[in-house]
N, C-alpha and C. Protein backbone atom coordinates (compact mmCIF):
# COMPACT_ATOMS: atom_id res chain seq x y z
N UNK A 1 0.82 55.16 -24.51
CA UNK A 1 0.04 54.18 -25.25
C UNK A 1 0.36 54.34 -26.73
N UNK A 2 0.49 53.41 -27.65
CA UNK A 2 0.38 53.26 -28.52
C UNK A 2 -0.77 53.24 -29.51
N UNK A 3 -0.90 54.04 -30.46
CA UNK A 3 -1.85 54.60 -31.13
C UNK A 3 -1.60 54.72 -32.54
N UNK A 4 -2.59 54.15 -33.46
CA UNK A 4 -2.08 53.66 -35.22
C UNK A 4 -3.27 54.93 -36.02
N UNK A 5 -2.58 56.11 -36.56
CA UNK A 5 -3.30 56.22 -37.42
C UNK A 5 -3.30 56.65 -39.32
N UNK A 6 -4.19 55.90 -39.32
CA UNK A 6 -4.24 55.90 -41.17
C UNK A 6 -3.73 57.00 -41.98
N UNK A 7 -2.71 57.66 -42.27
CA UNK A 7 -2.13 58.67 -42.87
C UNK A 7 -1.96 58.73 -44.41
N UNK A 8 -1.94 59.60 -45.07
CA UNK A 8 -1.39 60.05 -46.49
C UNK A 8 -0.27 60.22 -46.21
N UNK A 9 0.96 60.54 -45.12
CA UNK A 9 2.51 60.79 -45.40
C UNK A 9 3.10 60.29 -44.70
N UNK A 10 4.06 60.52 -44.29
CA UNK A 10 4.98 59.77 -43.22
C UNK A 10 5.51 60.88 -42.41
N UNK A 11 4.91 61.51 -42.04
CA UNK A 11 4.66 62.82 -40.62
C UNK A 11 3.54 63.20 -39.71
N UNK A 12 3.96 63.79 -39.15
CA UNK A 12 2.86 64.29 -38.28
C UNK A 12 1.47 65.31 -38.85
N UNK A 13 2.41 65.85 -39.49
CA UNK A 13 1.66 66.74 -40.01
C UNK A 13 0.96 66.65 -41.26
N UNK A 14 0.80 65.02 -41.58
CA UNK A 14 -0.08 64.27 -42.62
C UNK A 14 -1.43 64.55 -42.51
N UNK A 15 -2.45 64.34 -43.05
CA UNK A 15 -3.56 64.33 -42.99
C UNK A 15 -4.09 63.03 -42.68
N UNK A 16 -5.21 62.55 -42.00
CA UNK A 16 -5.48 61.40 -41.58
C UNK A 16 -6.20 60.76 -43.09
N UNK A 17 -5.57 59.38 -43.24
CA UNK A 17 -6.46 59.15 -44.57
C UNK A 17 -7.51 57.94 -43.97
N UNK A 18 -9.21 58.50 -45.06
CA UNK A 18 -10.20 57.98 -44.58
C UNK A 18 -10.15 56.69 -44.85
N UNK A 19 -9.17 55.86 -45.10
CA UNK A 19 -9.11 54.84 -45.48
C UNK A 19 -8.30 53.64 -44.60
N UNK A 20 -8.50 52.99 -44.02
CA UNK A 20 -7.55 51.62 -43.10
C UNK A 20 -6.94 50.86 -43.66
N UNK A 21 -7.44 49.81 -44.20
CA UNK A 21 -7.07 49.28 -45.06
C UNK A 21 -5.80 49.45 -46.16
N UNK A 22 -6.18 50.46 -46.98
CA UNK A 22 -5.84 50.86 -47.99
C UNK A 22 -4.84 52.05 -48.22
N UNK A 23 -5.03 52.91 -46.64
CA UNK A 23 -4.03 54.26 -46.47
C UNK A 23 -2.76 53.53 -46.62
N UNK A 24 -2.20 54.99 -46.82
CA UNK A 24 -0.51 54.99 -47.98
C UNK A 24 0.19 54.95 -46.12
N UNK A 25 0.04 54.82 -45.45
CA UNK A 25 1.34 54.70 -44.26
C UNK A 25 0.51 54.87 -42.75
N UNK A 26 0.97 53.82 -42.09
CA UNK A 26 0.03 53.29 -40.60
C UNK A 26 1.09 53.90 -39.56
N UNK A 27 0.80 55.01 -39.05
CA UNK A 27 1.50 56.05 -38.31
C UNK A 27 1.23 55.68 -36.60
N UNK A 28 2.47 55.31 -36.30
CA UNK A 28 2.50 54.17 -34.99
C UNK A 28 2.85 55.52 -34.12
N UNK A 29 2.26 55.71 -33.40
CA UNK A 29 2.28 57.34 -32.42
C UNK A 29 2.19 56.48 -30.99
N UNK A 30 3.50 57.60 -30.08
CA UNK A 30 3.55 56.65 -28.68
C UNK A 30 2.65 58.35 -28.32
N UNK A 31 1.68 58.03 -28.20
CA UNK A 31 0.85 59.03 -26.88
C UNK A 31 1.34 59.97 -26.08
N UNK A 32 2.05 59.74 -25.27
CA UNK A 32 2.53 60.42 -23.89
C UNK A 32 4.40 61.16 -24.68
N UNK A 33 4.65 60.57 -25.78
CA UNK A 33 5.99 61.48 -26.16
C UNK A 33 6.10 61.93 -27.71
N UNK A 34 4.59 61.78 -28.29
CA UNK A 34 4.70 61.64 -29.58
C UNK A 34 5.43 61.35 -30.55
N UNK A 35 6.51 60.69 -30.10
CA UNK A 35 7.51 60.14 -30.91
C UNK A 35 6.72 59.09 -31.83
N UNK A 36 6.84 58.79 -33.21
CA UNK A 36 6.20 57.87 -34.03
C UNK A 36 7.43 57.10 -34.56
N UNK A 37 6.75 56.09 -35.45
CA UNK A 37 6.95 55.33 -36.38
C UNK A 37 5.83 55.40 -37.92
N UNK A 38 6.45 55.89 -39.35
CA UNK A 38 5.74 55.60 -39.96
C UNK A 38 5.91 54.26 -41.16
N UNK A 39 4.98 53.67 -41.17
CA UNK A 39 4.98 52.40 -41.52
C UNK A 39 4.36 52.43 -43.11
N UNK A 40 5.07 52.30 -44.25
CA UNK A 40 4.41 52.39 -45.26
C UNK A 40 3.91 50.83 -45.52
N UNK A 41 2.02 51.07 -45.65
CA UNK A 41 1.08 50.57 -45.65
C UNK A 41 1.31 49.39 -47.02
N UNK A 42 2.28 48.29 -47.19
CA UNK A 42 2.58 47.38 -47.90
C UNK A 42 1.22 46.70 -48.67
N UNK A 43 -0.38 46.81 -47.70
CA UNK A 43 -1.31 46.00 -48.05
C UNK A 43 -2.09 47.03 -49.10
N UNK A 44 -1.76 47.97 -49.12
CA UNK A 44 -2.69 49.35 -50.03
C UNK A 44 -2.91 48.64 -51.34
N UNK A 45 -2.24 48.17 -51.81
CA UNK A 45 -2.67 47.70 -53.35
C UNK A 45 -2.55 46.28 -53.83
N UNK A 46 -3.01 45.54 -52.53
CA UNK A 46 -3.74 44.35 -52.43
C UNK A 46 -4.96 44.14 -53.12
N UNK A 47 -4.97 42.91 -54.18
CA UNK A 47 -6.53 42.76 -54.54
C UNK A 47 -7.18 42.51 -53.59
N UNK A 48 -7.07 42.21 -52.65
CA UNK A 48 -8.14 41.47 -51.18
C UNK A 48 -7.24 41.30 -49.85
N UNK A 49 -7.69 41.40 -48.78
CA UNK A 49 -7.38 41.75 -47.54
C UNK A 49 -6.52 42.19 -46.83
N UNK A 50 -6.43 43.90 -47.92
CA UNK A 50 -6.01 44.63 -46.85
C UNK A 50 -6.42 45.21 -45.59
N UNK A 51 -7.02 44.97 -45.03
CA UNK A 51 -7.65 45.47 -44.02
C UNK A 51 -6.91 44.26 -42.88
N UNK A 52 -7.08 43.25 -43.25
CA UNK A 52 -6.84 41.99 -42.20
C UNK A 52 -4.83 42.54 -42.05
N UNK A 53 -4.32 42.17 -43.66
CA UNK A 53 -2.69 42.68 -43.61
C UNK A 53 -2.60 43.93 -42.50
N UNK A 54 -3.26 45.08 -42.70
CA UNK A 54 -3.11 46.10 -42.11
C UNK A 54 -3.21 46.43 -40.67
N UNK A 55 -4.29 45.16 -40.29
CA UNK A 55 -4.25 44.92 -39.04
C UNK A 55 -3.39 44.37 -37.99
N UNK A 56 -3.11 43.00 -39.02
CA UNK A 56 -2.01 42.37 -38.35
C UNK A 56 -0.98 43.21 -38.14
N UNK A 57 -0.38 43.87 -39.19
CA UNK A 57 1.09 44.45 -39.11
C UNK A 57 1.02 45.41 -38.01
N UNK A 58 -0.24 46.16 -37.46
CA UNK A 58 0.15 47.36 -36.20
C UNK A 58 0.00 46.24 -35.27
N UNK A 59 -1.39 45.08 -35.30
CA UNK A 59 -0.71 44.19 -34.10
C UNK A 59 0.40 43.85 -33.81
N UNK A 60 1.78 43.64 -34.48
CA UNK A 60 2.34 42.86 -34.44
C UNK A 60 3.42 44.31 -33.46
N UNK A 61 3.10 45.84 -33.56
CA UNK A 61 3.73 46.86 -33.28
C UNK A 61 3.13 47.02 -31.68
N UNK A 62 2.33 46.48 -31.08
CA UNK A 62 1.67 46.35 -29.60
C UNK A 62 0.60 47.47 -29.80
N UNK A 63 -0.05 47.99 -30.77
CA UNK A 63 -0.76 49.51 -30.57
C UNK A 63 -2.05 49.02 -29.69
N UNK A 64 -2.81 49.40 -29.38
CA UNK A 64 -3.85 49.46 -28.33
C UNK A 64 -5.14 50.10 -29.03
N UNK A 65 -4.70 51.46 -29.96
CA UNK A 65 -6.07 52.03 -30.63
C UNK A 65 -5.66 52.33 -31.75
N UNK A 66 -6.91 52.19 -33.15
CA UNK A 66 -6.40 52.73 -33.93
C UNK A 66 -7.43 53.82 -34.50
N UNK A 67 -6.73 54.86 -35.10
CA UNK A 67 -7.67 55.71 -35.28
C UNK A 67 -7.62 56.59 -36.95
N UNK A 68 -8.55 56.16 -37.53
CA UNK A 68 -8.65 55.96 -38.74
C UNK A 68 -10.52 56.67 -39.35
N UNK A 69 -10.55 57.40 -40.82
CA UNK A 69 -11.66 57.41 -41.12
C UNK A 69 -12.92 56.43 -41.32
N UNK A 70 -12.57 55.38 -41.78
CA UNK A 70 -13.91 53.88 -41.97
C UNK A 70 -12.62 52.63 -41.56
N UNK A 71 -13.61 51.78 -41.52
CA UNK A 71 -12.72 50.54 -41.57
C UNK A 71 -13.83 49.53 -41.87
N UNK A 72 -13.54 48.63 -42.63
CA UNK A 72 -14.23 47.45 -42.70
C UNK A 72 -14.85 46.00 -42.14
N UNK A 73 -15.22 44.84 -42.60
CA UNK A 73 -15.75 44.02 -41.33
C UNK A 73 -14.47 43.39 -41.12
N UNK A 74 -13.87 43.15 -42.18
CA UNK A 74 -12.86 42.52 -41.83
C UNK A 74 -11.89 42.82 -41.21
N UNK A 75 -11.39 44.09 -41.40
CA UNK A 75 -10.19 44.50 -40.51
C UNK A 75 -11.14 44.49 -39.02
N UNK A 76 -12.21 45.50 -38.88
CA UNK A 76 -12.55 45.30 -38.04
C UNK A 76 -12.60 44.08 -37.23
N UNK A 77 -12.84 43.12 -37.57
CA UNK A 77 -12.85 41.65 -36.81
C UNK A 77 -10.95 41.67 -36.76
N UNK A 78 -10.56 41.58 -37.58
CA UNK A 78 -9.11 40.78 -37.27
C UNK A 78 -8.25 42.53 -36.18
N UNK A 79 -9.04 43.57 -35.99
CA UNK A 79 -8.38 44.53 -35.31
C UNK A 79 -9.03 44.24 -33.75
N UNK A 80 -10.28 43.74 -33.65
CA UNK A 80 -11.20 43.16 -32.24
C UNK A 80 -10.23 41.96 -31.67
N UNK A 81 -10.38 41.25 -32.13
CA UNK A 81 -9.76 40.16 -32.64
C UNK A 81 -8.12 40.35 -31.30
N UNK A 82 -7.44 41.18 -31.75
CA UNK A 82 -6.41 41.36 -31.42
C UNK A 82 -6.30 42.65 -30.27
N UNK A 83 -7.20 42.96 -29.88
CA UNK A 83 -7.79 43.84 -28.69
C UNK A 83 -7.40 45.18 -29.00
N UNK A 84 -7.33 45.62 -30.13
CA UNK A 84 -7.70 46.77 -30.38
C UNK A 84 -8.92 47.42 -30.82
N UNK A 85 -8.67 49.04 -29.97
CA UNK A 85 -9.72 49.69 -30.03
C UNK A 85 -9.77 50.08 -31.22
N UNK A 86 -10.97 50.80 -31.73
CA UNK A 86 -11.11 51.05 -33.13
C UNK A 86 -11.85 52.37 -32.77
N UNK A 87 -11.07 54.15 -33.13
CA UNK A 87 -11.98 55.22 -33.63
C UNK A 87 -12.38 55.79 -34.77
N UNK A 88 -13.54 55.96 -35.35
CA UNK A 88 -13.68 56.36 -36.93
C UNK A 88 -14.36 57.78 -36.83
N UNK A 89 -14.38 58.38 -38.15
CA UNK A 89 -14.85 59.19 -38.62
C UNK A 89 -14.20 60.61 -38.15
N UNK A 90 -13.03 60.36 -38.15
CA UNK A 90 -11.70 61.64 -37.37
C UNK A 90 -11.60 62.02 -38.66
N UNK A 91 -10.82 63.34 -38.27
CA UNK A 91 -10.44 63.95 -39.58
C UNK A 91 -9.40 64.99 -39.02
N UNK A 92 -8.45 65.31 -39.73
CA UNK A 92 -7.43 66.05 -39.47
C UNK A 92 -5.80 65.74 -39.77
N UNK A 93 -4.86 66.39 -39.38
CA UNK A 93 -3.66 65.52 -39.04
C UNK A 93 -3.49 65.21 -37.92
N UNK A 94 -2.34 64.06 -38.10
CA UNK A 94 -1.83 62.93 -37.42
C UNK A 94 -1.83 63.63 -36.33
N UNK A 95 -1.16 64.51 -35.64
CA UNK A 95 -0.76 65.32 -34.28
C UNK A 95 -2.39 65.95 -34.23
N UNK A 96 -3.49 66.19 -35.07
CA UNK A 96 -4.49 67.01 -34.15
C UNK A 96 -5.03 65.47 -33.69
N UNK A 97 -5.76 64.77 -34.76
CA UNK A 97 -6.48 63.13 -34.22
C UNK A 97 -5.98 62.82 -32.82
N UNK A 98 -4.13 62.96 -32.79
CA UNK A 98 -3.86 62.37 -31.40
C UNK A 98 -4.63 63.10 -30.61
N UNK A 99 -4.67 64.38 -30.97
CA UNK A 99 -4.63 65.24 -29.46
C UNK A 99 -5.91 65.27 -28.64
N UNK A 100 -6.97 65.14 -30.21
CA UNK A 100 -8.27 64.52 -29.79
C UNK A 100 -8.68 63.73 -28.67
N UNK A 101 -8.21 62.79 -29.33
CA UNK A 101 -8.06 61.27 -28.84
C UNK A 101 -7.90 61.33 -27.15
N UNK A 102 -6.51 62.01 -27.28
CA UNK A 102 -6.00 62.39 -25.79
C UNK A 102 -6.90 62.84 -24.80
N UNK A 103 -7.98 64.34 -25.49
CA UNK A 103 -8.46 64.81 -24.59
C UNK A 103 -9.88 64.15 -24.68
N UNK A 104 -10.25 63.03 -25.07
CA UNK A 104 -11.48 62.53 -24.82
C UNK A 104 -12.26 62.78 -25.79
N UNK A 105 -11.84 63.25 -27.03
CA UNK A 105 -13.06 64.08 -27.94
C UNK A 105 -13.43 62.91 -29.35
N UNK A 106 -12.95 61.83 -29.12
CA UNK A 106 -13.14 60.64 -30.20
C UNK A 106 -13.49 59.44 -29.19
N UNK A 107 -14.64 58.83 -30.28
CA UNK A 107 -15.41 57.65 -29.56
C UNK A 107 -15.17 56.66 -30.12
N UNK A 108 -14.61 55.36 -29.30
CA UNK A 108 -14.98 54.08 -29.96
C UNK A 108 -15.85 53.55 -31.03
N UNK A 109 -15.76 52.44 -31.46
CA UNK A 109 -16.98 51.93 -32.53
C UNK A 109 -17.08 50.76 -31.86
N UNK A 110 -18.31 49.78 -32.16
CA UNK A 110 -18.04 48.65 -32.24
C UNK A 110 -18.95 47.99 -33.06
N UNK A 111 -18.77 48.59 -34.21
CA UNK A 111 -19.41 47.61 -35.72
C UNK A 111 -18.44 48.65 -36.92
N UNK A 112 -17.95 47.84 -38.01
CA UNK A 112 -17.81 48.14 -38.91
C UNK A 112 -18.56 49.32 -39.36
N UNK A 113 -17.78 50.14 -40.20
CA UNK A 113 -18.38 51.40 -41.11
C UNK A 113 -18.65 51.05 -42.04
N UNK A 114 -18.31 50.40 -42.71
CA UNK A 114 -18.05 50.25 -44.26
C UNK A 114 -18.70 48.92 -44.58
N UNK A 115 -19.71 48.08 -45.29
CA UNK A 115 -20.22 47.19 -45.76
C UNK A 115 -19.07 46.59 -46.12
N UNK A 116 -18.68 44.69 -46.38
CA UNK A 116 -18.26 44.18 -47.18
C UNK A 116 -18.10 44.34 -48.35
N UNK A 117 -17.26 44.03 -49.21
CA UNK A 117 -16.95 44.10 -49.95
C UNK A 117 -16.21 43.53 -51.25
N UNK A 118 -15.85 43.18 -52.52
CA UNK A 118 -15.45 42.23 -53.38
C UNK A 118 -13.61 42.48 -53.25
N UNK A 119 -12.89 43.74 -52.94
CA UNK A 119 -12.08 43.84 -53.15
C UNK A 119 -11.43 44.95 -54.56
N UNK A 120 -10.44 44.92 -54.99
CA UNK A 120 -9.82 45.72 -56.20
C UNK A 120 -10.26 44.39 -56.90
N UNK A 121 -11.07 45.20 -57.92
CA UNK A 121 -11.38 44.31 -59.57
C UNK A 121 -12.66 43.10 -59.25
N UNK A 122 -12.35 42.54 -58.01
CA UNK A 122 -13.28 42.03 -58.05
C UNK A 122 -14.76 41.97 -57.86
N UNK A 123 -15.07 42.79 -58.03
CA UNK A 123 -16.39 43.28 -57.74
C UNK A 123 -16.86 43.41 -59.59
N UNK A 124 -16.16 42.93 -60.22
CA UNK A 124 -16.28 43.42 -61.89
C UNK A 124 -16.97 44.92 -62.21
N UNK A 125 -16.37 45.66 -61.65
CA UNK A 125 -16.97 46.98 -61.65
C UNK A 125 -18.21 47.42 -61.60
N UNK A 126 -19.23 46.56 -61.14
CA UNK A 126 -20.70 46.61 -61.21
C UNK A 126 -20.98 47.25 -59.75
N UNK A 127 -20.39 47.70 -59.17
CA UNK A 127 -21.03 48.46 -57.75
C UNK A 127 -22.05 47.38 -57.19
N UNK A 128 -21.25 46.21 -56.73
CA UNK A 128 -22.42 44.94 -56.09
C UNK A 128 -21.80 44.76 -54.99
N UNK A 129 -22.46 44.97 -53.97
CA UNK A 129 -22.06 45.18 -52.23
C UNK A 129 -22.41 43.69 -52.15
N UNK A 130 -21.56 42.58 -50.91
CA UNK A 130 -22.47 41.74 -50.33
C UNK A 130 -22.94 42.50 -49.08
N UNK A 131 -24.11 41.43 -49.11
CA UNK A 131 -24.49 42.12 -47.49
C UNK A 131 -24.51 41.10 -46.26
């Protein structure tokens, strides 16, 4: 199975970054041979929807789950959307998350972590969530 998760490097031995959207490289892991693909994360310094970019692009790689620290409504919808599973609040590197994953020790979500949001800049730096 194919499995996407949010990384700081382009190895295994990256640290998972708490971020979906916005992580520096979407680490395409085949399950059963751990052979990867790392995908540097093009949408990271998007004023607005990286999360949706970020989604699409592992859809477009067949992944099935992705497993990442938060994710937002939006990716979340456009990652549902496209029948992927969504696990949050992992922590580790890329090779432990899998192994997790593998042995049953990470749970689905099915609501967003992370409130909406204005985006880079647009929020005019006032810390104003929509809700």
């Amino acid at each position: 199975m194919k499995i996407c998760v949010s990384a700081t490097a382009d190895n295994l031995e990256a640290q998972l970054d708490p971020r979906f959207g916005r992580c520096l490289y979407l680490m395409v892991v085949d399950s059963e041979t751990m052979q990867f693909e790392a995908i540097p994360n093009m949408a990271a310094g998007s004023t607005g929807g990286a999360g949706i970019q970020a989604a699409q692009t592992i859809a477009n790689k067949g992944v099935k789950v992705v497993i990442t620290g938060n994710v937002g409504p939006n990716a979340f919808g456009a990652l549902s959307a496209a029948g992927i599973e969504i696990v949050t609040a992992a922590s580790g590197t890329v090779r432990e998350v899998v192994e997790k994953f593998k042995k049953g020790k990470l749970q689905m979500i099915a609501a967003p972590t992370v409130r909406e949001h204005n985006g880079i800049n647009r929020g005019q730096g006032r810390g104003i969530w929509k809700l």
